[in-house]
PDB file of N, CA and C in Angstrom:
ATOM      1  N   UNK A   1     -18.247   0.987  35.095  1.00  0.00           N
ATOM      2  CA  UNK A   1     -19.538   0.369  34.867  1.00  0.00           C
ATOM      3  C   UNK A   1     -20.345   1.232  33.891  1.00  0.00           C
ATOM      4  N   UNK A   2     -20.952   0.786  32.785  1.00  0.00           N
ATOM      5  CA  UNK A   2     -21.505   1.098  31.695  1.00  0.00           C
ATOM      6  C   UNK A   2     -23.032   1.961  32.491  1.00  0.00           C
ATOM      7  N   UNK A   3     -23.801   3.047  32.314  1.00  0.00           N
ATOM      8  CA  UNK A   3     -24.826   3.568  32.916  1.00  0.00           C
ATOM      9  C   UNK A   3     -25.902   3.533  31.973  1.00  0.00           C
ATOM     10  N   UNK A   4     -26.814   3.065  32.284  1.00  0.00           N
ATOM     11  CA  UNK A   4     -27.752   2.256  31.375  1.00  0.00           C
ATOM     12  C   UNK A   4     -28.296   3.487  30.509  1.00  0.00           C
ATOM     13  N   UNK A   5     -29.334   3.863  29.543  1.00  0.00           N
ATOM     14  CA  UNK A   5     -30.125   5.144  28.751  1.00  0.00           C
ATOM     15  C   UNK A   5     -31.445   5.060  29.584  1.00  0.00           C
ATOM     16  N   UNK A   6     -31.690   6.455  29.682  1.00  0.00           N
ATOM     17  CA  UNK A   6     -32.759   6.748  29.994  1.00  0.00           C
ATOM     18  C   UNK A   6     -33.978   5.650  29.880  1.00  0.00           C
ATOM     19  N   UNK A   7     -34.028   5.399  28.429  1.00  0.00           N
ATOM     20  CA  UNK A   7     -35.180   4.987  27.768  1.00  0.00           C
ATOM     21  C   UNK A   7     -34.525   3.060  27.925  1.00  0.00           C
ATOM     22  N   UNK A   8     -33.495   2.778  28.300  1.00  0.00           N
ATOM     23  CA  UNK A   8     -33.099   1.324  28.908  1.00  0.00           C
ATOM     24  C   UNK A   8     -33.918   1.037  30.302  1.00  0.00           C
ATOM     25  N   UNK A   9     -33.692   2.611  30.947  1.00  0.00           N
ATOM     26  CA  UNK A   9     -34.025   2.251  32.392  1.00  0.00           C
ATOM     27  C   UNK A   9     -36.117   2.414  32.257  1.00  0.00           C
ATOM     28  N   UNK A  10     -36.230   3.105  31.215  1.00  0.00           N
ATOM     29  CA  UNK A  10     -37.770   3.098  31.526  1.00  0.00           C
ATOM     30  C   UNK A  10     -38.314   2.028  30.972  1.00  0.00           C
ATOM     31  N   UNK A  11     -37.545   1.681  30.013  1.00  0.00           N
ATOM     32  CA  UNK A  11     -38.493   0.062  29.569  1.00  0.00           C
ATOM     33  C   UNK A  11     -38.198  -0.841  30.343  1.00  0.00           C
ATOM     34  N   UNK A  12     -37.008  -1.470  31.407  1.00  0.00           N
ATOM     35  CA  UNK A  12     -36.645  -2.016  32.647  1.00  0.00           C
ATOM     36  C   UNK A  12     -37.626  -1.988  33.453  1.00  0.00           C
ATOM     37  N   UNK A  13     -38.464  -0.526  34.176  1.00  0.00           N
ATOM     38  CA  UNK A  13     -39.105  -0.402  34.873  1.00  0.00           C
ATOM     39  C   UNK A  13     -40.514  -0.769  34.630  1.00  0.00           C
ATOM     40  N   UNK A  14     -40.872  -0.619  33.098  1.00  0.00           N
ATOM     41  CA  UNK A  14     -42.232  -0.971  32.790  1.00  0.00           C
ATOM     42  C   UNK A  14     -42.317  -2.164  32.520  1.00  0.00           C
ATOM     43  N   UNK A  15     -41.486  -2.623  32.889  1.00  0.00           N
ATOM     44  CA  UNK A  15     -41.488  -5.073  32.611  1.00  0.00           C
ATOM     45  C   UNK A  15     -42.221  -5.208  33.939  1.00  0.00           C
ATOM     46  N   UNK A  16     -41.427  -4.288  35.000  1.00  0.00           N
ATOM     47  CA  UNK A  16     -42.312  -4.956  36.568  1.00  0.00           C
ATOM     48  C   UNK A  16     -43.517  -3.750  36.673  1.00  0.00           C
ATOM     49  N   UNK A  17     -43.590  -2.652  36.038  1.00  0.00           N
ATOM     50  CA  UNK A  17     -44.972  -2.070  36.596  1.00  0.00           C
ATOM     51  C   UNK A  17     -46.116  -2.588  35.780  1.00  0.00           C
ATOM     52  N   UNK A  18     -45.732  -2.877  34.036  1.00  0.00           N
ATOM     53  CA  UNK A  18     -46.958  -3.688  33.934  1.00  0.00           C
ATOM     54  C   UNK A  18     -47.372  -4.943  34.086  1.00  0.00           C
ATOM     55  N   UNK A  19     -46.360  -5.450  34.493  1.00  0.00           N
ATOM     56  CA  UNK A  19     -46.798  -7.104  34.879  1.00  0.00           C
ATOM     57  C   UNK A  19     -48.228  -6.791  35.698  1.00  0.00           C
ATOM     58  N   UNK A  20     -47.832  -5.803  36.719  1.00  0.00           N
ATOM     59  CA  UNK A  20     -49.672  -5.333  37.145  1.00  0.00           C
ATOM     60  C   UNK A  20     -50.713  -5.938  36.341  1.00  0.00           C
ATOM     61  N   UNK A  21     -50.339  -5.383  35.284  1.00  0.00           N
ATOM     62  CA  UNK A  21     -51.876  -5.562  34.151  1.00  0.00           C
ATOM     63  C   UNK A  21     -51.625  -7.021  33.555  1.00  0.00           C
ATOM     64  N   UNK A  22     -50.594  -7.739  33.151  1.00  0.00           N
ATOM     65  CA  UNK A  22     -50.601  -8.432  32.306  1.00  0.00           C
ATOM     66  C   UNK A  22     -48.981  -9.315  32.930  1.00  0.00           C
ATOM     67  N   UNK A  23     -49.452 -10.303  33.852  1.00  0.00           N
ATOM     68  CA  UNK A  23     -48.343 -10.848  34.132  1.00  0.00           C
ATOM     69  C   UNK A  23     -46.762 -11.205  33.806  1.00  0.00           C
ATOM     70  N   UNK A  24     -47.385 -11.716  32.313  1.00  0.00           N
ATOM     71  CA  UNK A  24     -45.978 -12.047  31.755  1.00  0.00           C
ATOM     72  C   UNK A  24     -46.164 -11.694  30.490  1.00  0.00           C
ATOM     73  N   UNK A  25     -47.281 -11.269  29.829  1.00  0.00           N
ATOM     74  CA  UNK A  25     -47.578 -10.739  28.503  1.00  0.00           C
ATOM     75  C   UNK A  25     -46.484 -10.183  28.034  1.00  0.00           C
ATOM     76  N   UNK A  26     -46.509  -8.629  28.862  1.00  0.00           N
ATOM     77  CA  UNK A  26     -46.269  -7.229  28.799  1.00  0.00           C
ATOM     78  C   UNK A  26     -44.636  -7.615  28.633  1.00  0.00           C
ATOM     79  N   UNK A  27     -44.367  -7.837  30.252  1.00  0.00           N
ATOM     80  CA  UNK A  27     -42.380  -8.029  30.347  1.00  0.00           C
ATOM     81  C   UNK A  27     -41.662  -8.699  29.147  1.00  0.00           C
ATOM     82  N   UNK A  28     -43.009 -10.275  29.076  1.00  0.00           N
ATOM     83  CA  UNK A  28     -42.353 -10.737  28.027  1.00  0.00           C
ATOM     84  C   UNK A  28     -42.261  -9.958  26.675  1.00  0.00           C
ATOM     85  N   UNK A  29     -42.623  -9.291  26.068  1.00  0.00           N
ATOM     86  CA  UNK A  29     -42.996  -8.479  24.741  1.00  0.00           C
ATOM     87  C   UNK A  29     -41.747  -7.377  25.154  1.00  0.00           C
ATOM     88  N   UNK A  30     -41.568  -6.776  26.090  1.00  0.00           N
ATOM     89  CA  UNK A  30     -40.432  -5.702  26.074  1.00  0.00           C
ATOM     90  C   UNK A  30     -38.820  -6.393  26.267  1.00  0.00           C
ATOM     91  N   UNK A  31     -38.676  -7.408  27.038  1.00  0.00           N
ATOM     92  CA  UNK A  31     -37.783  -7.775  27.418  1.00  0.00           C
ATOM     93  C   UNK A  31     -37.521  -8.746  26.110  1.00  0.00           C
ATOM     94  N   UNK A  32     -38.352  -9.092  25.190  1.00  0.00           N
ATOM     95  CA  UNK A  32     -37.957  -9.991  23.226  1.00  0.00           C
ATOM     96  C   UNK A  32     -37.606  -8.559  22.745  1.00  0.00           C
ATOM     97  N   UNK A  33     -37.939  -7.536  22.906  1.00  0.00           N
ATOM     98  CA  UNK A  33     -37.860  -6.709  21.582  1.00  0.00           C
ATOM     99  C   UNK A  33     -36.644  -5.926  22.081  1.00  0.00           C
ATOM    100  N   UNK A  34     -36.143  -5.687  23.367  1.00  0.00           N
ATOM    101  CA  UNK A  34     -35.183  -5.082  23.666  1.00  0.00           C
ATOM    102  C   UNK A  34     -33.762  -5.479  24.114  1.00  0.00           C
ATOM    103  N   UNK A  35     -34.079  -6.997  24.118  1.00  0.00           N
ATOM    104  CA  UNK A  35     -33.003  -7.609  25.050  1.00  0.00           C
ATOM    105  C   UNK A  35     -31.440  -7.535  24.524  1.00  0.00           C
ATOM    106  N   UNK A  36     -31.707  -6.295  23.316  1.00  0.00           N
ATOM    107  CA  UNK A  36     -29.918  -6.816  22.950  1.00  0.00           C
ATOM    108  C   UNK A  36     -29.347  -5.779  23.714  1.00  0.00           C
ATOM    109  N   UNK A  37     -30.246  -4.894  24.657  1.00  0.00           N
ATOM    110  CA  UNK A  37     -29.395  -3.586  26.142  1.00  0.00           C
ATOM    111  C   UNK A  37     -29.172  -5.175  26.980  1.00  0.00           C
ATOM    112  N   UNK A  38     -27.905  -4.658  27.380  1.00  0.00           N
ATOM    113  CA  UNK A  38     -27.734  -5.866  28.821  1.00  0.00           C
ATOM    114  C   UNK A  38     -28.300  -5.424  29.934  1.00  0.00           C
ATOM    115  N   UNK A  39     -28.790  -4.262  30.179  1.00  0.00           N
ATOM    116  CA  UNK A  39     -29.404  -3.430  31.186  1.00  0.00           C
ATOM    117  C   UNK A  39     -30.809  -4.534  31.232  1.00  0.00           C
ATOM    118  N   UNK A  40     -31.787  -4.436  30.240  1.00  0.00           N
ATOM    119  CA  UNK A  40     -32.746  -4.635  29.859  1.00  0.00           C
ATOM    120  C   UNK A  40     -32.784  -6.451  29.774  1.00  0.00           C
ATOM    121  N   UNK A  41     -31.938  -6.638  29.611  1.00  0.00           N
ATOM    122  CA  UNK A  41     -31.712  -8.548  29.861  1.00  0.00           C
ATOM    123  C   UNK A  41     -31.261  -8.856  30.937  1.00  0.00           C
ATOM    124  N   UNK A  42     -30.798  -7.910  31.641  1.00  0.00           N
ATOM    125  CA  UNK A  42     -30.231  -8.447  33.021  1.00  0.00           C
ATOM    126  C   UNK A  42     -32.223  -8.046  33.705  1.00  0.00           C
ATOM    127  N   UNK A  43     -32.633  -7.215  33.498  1.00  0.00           N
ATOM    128  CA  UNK A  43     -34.201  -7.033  34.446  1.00  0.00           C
ATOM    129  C   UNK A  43     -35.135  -8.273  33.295  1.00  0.00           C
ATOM    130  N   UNK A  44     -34.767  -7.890  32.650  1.00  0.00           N
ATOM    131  CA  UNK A  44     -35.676  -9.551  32.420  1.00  0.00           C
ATOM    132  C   UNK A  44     -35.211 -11.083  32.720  1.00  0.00           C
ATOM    133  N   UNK A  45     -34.319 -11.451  32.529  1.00  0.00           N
ATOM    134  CA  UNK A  45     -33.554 -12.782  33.218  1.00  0.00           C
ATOM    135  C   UNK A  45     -34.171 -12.487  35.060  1.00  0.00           C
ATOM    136  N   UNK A  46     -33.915 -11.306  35.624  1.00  0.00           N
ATOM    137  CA  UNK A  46     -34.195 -11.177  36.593  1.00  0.00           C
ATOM    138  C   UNK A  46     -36.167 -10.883  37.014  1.00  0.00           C
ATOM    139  N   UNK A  47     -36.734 -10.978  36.339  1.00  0.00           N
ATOM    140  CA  UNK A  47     -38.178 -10.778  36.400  1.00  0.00           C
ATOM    141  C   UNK A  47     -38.830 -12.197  36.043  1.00  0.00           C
ATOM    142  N   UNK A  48     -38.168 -13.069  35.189  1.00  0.00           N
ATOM    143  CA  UNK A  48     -38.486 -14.065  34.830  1.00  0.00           C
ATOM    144  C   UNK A  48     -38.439 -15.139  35.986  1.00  0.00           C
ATOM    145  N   UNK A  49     -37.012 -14.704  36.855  1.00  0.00           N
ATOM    146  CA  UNK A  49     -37.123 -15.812  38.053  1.00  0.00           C
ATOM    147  C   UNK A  49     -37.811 -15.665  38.965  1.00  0.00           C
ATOM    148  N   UNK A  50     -37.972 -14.365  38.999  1.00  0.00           N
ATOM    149  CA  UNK A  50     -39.330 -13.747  39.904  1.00  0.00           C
ATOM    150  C   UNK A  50     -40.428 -14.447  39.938  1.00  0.00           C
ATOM    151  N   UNK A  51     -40.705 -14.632  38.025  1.00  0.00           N
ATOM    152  CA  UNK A  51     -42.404 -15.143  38.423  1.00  0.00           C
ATOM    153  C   UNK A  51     -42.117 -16.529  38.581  1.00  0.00           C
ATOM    154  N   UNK A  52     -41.237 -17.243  38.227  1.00  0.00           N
ATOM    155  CA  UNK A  52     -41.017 -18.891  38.359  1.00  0.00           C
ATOM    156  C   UNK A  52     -41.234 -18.975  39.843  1.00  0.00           C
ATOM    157  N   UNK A  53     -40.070 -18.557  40.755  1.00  0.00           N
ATOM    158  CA  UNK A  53     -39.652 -18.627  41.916  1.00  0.00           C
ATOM    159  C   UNK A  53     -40.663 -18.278  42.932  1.00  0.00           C
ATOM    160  N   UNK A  54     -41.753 -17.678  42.408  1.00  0.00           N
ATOM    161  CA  UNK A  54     -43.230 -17.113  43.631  1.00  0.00           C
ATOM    162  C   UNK A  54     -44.191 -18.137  42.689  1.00  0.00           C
ATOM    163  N   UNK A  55     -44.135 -18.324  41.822  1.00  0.00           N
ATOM    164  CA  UNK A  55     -45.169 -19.715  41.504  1.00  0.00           C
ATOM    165  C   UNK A  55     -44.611 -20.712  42.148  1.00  0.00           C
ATOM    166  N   UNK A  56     -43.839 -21.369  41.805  1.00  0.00           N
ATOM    167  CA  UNK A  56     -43.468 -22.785  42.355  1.00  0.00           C
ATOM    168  C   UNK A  56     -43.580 -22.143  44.148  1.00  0.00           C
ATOM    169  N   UNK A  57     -43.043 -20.888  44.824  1.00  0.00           N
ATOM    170  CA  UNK A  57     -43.913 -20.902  46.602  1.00  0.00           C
ATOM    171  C   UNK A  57     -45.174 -20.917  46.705  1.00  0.00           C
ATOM    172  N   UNK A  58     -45.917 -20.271  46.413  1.00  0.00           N
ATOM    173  CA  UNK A  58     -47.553 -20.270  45.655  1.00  0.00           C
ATOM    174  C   UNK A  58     -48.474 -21.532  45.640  1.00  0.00           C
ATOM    175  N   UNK A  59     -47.308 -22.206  44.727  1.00  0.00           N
ATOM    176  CA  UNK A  59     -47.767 -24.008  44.732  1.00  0.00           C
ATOM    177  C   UNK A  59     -48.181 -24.503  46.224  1.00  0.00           C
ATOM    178  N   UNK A  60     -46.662 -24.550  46.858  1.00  0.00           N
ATOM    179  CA  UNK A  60     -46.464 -25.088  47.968  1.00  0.00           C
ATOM    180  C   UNK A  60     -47.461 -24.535  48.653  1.00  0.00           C
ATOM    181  N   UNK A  61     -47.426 -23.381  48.970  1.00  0.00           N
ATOM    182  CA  UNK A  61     -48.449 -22.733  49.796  1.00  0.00           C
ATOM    183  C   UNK A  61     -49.936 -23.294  49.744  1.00  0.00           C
ATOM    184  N   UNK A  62     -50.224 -23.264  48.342  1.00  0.00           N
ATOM    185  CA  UNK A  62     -51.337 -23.852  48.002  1.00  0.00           C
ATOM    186  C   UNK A  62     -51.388 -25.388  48.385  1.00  0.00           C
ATOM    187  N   UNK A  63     -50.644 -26.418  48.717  1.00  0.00           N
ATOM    188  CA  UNK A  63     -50.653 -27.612  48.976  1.00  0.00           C
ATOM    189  C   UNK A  63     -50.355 -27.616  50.677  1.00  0.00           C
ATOM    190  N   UNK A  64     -49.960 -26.366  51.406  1.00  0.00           N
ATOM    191  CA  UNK A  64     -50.342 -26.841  52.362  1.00  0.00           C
ATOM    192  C   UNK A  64     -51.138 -26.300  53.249  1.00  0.00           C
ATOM    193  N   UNK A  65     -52.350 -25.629  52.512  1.00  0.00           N
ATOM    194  CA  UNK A  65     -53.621 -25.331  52.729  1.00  0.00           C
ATOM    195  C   UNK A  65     -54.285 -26.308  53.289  1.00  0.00           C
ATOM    196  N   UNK A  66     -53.703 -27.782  52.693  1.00  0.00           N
ATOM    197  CA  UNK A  66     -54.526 -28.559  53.775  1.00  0.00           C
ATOM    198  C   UNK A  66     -54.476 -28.934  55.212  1.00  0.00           C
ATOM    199  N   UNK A  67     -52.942 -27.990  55.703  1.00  0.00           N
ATOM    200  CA  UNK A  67     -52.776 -28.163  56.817  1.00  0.00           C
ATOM    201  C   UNK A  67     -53.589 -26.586  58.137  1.00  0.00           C
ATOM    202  N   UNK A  68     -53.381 -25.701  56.936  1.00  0.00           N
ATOM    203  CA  UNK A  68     -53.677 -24.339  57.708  1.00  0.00           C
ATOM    204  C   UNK A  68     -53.041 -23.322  57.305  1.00  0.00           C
ATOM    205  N   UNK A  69     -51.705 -23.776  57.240  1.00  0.00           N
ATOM    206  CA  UNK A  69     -50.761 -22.218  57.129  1.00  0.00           C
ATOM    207  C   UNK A  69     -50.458 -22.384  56.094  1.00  0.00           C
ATOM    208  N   UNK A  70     -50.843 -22.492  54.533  1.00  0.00           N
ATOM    209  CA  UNK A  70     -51.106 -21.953  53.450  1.00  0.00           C
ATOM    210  C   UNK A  70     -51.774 -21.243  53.169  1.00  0.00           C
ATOM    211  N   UNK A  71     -52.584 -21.051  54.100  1.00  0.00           N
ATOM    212  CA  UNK A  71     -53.446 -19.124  54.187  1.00  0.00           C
ATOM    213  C   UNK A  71     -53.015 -18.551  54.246  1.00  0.00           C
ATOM    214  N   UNK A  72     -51.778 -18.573  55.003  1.00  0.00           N
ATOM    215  CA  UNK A  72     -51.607 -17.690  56.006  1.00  0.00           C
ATOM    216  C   UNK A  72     -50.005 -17.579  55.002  1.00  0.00           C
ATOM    217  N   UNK A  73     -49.315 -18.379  54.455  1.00  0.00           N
ATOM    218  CA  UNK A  73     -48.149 -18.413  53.148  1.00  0.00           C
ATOM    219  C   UNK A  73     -48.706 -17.499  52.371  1.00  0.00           C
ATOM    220  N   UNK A  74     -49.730 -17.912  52.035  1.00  0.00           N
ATOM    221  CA  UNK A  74     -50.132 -17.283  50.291  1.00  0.00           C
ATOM    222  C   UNK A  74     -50.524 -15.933  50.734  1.00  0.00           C
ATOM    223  N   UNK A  75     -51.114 -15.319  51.506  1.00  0.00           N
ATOM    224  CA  UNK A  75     -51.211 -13.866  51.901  1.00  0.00           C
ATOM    225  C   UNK A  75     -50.143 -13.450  52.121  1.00  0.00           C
ATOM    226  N   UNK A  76     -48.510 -13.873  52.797  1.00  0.00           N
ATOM    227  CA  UNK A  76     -47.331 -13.233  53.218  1.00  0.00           C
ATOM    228  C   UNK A  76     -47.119 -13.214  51.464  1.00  0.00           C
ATOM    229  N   UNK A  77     -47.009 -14.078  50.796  1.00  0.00           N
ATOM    230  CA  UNK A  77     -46.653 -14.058  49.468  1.00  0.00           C
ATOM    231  C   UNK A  77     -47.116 -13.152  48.455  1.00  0.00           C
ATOM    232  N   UNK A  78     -48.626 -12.875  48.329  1.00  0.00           N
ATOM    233  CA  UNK A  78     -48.822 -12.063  47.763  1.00  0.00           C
ATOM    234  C   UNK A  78     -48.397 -11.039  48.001  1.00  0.00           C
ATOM    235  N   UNK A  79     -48.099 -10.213  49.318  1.00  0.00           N
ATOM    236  CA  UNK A  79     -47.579  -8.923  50.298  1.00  0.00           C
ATOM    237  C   UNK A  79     -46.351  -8.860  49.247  1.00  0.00           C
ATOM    238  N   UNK A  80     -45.586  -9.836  49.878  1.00  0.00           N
ATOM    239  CA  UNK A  80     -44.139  -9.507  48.757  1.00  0.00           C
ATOM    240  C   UNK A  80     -44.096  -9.783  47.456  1.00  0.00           C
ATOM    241  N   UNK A  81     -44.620 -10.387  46.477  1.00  0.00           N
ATOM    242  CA  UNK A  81     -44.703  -9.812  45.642  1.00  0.00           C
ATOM    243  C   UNK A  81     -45.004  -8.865  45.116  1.00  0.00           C
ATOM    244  N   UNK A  82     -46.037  -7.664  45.630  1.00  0.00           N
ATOM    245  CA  UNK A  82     -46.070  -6.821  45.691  1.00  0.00           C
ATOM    246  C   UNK A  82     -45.308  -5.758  45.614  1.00  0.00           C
ATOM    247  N   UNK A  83     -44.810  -5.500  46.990  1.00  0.00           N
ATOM    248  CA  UNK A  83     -43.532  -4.946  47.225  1.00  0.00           C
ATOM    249  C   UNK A  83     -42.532  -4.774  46.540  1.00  0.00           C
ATOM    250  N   UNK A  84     -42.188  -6.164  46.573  1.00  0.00           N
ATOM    251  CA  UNK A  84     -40.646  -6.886  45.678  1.00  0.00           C
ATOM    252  C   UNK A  84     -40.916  -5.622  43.706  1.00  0.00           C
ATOM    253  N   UNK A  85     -42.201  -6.326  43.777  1.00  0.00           N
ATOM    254  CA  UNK A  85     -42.012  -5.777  41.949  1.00  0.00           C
ATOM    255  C   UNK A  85     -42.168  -4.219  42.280  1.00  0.00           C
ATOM    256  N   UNK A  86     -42.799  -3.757  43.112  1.00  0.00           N
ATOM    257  CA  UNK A  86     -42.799  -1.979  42.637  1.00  0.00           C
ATOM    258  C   UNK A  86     -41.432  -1.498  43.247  1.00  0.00           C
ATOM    259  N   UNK A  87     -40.652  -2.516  44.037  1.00  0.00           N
ATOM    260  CA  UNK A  87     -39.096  -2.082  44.564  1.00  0.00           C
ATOM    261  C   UNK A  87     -38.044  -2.266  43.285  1.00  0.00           C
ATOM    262  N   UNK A  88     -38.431  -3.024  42.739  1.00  0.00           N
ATOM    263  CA  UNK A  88     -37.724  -3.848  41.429  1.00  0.00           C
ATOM    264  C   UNK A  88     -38.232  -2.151  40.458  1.00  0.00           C
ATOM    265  N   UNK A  89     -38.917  -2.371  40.304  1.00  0.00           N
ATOM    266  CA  UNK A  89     -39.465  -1.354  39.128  1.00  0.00           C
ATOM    267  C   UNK A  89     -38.835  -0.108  39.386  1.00  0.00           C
ATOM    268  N   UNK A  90     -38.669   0.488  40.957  1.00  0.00           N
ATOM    269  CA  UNK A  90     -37.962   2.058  41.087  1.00  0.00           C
ATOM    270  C   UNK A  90     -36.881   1.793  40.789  1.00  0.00           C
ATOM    271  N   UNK A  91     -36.154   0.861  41.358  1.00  0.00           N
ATOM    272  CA  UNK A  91     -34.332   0.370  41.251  1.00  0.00           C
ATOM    273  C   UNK A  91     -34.033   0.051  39.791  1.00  0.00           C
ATOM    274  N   UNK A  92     -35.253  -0.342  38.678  1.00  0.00           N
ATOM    275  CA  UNK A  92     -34.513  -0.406  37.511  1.00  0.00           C
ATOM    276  C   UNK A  92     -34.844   0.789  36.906  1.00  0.00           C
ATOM    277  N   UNK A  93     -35.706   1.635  37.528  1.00  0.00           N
ATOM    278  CA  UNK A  93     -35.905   3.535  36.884  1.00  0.00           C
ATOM    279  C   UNK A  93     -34.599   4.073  37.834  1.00  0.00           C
ATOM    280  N   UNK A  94     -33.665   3.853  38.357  1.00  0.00           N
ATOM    281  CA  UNK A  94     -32.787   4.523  38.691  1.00  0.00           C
ATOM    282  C   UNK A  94     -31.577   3.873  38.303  1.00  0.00           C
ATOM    283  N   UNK A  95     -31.790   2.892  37.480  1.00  0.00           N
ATOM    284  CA  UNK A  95     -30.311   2.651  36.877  1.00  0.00           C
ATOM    285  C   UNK A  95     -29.721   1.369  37.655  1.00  0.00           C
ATOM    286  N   UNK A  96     -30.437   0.354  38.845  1.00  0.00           N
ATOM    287  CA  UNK A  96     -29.538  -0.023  39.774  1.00  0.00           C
ATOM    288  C   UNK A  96     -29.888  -1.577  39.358  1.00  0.00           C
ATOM    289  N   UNK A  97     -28.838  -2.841  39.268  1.00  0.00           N
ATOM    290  CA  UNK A  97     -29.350  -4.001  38.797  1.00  0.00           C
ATOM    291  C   UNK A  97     -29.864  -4.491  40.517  1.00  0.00           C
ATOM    292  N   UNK A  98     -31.179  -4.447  40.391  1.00  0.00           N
ATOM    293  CA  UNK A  98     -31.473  -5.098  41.878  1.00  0.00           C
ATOM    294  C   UNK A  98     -31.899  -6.272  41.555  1.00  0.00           C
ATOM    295  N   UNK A  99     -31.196  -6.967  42.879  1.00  0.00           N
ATOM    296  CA  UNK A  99     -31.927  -8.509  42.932  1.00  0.00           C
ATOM    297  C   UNK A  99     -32.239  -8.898  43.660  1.00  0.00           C
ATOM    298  N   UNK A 100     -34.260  -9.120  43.217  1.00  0.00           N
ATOM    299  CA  UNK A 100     -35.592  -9.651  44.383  1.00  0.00           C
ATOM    300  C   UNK A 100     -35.000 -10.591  45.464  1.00  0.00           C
ATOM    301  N   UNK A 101     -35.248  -9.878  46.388  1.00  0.00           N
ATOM    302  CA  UNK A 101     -35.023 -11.270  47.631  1.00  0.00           C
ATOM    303  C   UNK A 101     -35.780 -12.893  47.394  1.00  0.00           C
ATOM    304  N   UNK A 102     -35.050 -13.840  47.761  1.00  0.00           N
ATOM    305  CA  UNK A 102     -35.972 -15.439  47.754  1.00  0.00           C
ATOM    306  C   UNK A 102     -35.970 -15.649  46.439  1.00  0.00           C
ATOM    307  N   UNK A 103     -35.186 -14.650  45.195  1.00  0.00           N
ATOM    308  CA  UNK A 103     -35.381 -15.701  43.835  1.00  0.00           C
ATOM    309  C   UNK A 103     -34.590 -16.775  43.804  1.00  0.00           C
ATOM    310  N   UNK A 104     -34.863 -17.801  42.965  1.00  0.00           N
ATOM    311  CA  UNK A 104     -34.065 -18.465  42.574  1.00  0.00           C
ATOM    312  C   UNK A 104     -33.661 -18.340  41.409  1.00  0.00           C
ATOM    313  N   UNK A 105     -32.575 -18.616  40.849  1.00  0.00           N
ATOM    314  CA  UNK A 105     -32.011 -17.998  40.036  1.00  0.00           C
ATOM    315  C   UNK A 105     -31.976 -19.587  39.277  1.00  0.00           C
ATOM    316  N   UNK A 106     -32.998 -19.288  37.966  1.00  0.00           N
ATOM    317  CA  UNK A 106     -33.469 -20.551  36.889  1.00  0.00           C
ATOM    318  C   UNK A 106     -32.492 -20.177  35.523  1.00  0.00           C
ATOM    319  N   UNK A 107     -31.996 -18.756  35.233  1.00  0.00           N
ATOM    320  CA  UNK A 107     -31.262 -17.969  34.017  1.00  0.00           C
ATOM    321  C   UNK A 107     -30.733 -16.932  34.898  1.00  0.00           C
ATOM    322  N   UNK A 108     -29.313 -17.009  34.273  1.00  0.00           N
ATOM    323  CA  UNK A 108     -28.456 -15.916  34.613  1.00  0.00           C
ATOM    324  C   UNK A 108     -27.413 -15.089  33.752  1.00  0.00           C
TER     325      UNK A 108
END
């Protein structure tokens, strides 16, 4: 197995730490300018289903707010997204292709 570069694994990691600041701006802009590392296209293909796959739950959540427990969705949801991206972000600073729990996989 090929071991990704230093500077593969830190631009990997800064797709999910700055999404913080800039949802899809940021990832998107590193993951166009770098994507010919497969390291670096495999965490973006994989960050991309991320944000699809917690929007479209998000939605739902949000639609069944009119019942009650879309409060109570969209707070478990935000929690893991959370999580999920700063877990995503150490595992691609250490070299490891991790993959977010509950994505769906839209590109592979």
């Amino acid at each position: 197995m090929h071991t990704p570069s230093s500077q593969d694994r830190l631009f990997a990691s800064l797709m999910y730490f700055l999404s913080f600041l800039t949802a899809i701006i940021a990832p998107a802009i590193i993951w166009f300018l770098k994507r010919d590392s497969d390291y670096i296209n495999y965490h973006g293909k994989e960050y991309t289903n991320f944000v699809i796959s917690y929007f479209l739950y998000q939605a739902v959540a949000g639609f069944l707010m009119f019942i009650g427990i879309g409060f109570i969705l969209t707070g478990v949801l935000t929690i893991l997204m959370i999580v999920f991206t700063i877990l995503a972000g150490i595992k691609a600073y250490q070299g490891e292709k991790y993959r977010i729990p509950l994505v769906i996989k839209f590109f592979s």
